[in-house]
C-alpha atoms as a PDB file:
ATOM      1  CA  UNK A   1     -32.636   6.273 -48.065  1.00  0.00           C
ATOM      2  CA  UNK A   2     -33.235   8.701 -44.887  1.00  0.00           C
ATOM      3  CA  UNK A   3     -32.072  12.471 -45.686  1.00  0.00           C
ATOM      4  CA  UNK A   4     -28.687  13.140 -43.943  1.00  0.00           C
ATOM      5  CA  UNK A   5     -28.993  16.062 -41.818  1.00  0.00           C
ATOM      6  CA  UNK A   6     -25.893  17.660 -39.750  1.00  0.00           C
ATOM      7  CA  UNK A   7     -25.533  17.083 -36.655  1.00  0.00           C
ATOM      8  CA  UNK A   8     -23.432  20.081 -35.097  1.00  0.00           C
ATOM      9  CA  UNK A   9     -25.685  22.567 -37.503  1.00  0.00           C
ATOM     10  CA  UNK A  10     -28.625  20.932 -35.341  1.00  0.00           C
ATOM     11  CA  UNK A  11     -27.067  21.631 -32.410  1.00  0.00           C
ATOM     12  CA  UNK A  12     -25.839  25.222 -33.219  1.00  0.00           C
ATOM     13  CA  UNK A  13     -29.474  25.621 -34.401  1.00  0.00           C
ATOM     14  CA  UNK A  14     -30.598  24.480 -30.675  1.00  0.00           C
ATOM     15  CA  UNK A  15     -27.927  26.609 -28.596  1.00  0.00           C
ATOM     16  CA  UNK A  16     -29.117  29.704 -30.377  1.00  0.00           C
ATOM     17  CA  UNK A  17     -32.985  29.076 -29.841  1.00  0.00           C
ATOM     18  CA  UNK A  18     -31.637  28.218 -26.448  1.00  0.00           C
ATOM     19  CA  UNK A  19     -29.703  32.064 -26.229  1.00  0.00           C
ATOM     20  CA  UNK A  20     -33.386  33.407 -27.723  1.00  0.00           C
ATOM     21  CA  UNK A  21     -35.669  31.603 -25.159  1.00  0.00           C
ATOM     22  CA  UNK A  22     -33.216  32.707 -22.296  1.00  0.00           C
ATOM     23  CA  UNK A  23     -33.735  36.632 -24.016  1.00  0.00           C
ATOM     24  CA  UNK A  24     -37.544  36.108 -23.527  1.00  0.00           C
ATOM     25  CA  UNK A  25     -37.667  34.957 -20.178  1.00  0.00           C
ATOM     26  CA  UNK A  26     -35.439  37.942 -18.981  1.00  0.00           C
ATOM     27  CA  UNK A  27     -38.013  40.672 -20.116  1.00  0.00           C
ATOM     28  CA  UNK A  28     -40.527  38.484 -18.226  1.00  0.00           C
ATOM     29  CA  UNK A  29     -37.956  38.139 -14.814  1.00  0.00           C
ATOM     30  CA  UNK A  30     -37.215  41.584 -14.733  1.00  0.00           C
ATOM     31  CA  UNK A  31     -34.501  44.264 -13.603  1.00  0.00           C
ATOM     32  CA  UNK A  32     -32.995  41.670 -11.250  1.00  0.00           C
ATOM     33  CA  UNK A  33     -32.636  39.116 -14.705  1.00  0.00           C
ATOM     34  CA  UNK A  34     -31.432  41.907 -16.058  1.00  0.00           C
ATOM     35  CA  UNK A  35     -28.358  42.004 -13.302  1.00  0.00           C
ATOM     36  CA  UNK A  36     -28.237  38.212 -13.216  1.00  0.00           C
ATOM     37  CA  UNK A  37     -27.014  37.957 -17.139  1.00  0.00           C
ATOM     38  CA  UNK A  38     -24.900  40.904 -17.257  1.00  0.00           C
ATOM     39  CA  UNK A  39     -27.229  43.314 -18.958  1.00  0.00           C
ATOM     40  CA  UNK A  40     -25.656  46.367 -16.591  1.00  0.00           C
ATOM     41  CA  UNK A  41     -27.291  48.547 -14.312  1.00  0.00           C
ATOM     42  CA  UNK A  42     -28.919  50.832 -16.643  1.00  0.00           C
ATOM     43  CA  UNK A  43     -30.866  48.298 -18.214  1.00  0.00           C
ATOM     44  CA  UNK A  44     -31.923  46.891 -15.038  1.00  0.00           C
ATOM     45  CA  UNK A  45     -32.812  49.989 -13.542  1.00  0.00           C
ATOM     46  CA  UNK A  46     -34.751  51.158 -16.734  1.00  0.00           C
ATOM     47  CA  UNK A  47     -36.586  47.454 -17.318  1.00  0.00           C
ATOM     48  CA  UNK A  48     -37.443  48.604 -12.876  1.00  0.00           C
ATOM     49  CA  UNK A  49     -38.771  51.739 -13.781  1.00  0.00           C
ATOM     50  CA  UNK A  50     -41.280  50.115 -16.529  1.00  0.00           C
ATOM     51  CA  UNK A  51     -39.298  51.209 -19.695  1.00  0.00           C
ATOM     52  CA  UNK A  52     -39.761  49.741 -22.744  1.00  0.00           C
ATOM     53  CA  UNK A  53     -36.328  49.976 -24.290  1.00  0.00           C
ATOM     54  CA  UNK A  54     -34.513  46.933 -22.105  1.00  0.00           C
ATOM     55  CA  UNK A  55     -37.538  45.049 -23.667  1.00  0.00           C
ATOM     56  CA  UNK A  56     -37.344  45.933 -27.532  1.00  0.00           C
ATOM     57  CA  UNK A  57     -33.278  45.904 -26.811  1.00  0.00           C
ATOM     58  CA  UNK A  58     -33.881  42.632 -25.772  1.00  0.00           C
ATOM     59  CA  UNK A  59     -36.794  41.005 -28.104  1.00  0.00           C
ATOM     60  CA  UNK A  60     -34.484  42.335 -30.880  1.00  0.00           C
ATOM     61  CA  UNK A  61     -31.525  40.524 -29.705  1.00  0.00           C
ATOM     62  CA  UNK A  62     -34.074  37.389 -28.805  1.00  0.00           C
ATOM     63  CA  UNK A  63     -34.989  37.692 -32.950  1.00  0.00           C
ATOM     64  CA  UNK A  64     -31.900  37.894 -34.501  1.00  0.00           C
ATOM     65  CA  UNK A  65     -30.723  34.323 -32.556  1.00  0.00           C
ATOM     66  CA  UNK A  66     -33.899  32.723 -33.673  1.00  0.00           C
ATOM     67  CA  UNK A  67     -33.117  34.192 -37.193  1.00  0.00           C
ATOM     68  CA  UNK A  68     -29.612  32.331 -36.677  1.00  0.00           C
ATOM     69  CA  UNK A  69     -31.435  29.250 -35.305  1.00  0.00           C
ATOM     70  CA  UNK A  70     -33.389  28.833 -38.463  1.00  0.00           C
ATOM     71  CA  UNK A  71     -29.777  29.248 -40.868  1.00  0.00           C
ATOM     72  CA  UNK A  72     -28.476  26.533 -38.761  1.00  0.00           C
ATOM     73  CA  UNK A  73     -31.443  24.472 -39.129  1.00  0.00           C
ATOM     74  CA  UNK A  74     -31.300  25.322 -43.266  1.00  0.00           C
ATOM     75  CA  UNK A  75     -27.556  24.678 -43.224  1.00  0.00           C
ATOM     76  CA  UNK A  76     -28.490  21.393 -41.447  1.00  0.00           C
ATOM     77  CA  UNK A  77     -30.852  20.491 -44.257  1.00  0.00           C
ATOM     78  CA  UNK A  78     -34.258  20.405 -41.371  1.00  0.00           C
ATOM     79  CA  UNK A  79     -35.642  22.959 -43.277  1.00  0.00           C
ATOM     80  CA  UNK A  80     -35.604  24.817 -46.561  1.00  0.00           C
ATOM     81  CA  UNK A  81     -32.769  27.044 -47.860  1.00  0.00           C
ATOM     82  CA  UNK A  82     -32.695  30.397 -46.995  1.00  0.00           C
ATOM     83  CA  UNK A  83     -31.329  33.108 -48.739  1.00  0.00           C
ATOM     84  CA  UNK A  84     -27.625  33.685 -48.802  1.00  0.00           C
ATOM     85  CA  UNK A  85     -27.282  30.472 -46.486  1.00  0.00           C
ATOM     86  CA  UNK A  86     -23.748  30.180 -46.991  1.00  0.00           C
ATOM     87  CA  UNK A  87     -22.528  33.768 -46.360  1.00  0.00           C
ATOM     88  CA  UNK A  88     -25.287  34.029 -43.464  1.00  0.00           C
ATOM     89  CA  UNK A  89     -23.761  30.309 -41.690  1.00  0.00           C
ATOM     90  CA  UNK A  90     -20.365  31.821 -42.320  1.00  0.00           C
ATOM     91  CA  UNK A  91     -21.235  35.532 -40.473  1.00  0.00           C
ATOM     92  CA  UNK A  92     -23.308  34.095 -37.670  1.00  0.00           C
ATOM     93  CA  UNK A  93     -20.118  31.724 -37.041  1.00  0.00           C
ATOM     94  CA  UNK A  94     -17.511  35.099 -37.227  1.00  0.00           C
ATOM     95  CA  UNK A  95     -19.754  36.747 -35.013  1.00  0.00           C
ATOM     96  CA  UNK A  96     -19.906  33.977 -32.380  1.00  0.00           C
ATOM     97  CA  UNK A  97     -16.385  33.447 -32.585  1.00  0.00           C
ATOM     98  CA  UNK A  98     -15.237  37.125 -32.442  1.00  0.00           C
ATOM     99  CA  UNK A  99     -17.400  38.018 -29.736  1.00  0.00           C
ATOM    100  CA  UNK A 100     -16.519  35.099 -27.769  1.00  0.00           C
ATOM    101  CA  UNK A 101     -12.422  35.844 -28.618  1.00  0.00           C
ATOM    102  CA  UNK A 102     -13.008  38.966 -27.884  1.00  0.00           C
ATOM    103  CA  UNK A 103     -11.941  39.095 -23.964  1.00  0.00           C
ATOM    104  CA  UNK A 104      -8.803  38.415 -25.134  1.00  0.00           C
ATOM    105  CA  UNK A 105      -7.149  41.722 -25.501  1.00  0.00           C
ATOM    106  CA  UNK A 106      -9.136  42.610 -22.447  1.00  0.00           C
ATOM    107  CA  UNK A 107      -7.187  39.764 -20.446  1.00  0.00           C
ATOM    108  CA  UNK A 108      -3.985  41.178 -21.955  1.00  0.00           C
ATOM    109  CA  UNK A 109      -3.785  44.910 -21.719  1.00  0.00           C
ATOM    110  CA  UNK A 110      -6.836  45.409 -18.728  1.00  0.00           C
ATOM    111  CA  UNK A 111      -6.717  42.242 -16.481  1.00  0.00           C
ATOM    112  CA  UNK A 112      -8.462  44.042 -14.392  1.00  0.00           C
ATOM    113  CA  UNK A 113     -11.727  45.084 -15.924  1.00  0.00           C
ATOM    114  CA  UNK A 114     -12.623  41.448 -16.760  1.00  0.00           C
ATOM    115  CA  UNK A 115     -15.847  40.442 -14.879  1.00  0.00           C
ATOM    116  CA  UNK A 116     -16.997  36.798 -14.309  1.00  0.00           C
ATOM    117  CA  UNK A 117     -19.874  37.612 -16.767  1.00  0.00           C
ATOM    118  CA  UNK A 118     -17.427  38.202 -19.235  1.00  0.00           C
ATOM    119  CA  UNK A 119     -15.383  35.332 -18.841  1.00  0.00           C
ATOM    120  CA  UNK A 120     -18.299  33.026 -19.058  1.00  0.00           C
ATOM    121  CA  UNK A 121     -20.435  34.879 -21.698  1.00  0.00           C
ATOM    122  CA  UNK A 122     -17.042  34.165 -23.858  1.00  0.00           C
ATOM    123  CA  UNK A 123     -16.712  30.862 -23.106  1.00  0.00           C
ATOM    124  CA  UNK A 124     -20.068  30.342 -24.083  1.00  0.00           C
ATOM    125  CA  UNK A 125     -20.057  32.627 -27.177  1.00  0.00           C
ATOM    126  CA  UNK A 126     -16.781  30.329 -28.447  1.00  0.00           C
ATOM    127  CA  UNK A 127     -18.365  27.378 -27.594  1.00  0.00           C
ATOM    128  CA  UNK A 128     -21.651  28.727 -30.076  1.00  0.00           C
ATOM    129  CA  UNK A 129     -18.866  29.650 -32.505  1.00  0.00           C
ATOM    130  CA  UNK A 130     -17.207  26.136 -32.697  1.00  0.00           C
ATOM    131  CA  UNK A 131     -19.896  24.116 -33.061  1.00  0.00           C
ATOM    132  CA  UNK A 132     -21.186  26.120 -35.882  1.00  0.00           C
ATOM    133  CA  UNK A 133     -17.817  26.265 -37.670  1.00  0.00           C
ATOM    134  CA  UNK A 134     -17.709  22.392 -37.495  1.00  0.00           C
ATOM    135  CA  UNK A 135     -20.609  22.183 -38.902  1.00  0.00           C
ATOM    136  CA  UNK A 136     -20.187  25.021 -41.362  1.00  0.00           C
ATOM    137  CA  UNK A 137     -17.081  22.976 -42.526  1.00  0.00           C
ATOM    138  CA  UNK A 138     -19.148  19.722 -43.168  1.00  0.00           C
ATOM    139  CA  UNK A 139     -21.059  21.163 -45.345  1.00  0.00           C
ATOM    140  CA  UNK A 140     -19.657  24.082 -46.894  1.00  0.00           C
ATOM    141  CA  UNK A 141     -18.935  22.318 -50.724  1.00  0.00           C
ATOM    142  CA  UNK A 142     -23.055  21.406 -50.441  1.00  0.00           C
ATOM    143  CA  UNK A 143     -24.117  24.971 -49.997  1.00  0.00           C
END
């Protein structure tokens, strides 16, 4: 009898390696990457003057999604358990979630401050945050 694995953990597990890859490549594009995905000027202009903060800034953020990839995949039963897989699944899906709800107030109380980068690095932070927390939910009692 195959092993049942979950599907939506499997996918959560690919949208974050997804998020990681797309980290990577924007050390390698540059300061104009940098613009492109709503990094902010600084960054750009420091990654342009040969910096190496905008990289480890980035290669940290590129870790901790790949670190979030593997829960998902652990969750999903791909690979082994990890420690704390159940607490870890349920904080990577708050922090998705949050971050992606988190235009909200902005929307509210400063209409005006809302850029397109934030609308659609929300939307896409939500999405991140739904498909793990269906999956979460599927197997939470097995964790």
């Amino acid at each position: 009898m195959p092993i049942p694995y979950n599907t939506w953990l499997i996918v959560a597990a690919g949208l974050s390696a997804i998020a990681a890859l797309l980290h990577v490549a924007i050390i390698f594009g540059g300061s104009q990457w940098y613009r492109f995905f709503g990094a902010g000027e600084r960054m750009a202009l420091a990654a342009a003057a040969g910096r190496w903060y905008p990289a480890i800034v980035t290669t940290g953020i590129a870790l901790v999604l790949s670190v979030w990839a593997a829960y998902a995949l652990s969750g999903a039963g791909v690979i082994q358990t990890l420690p704390l897989l159940k607490f870890g699944l349920s904080v990577i899906t708050v922090i998705y979630l949050v971050r992606g709800l988190a235009i909200v107030p902005l929307l509210v109380i400063a209409r005006e401050k809302t850029t397109p980068f934030l609308l659609w690095s929300s939307a896409i932070c939500c999405g991140y945050g739904i498909v793990h927390l269906f999956g979460l939910t599927q197997v939470w009692s097995m964790l």
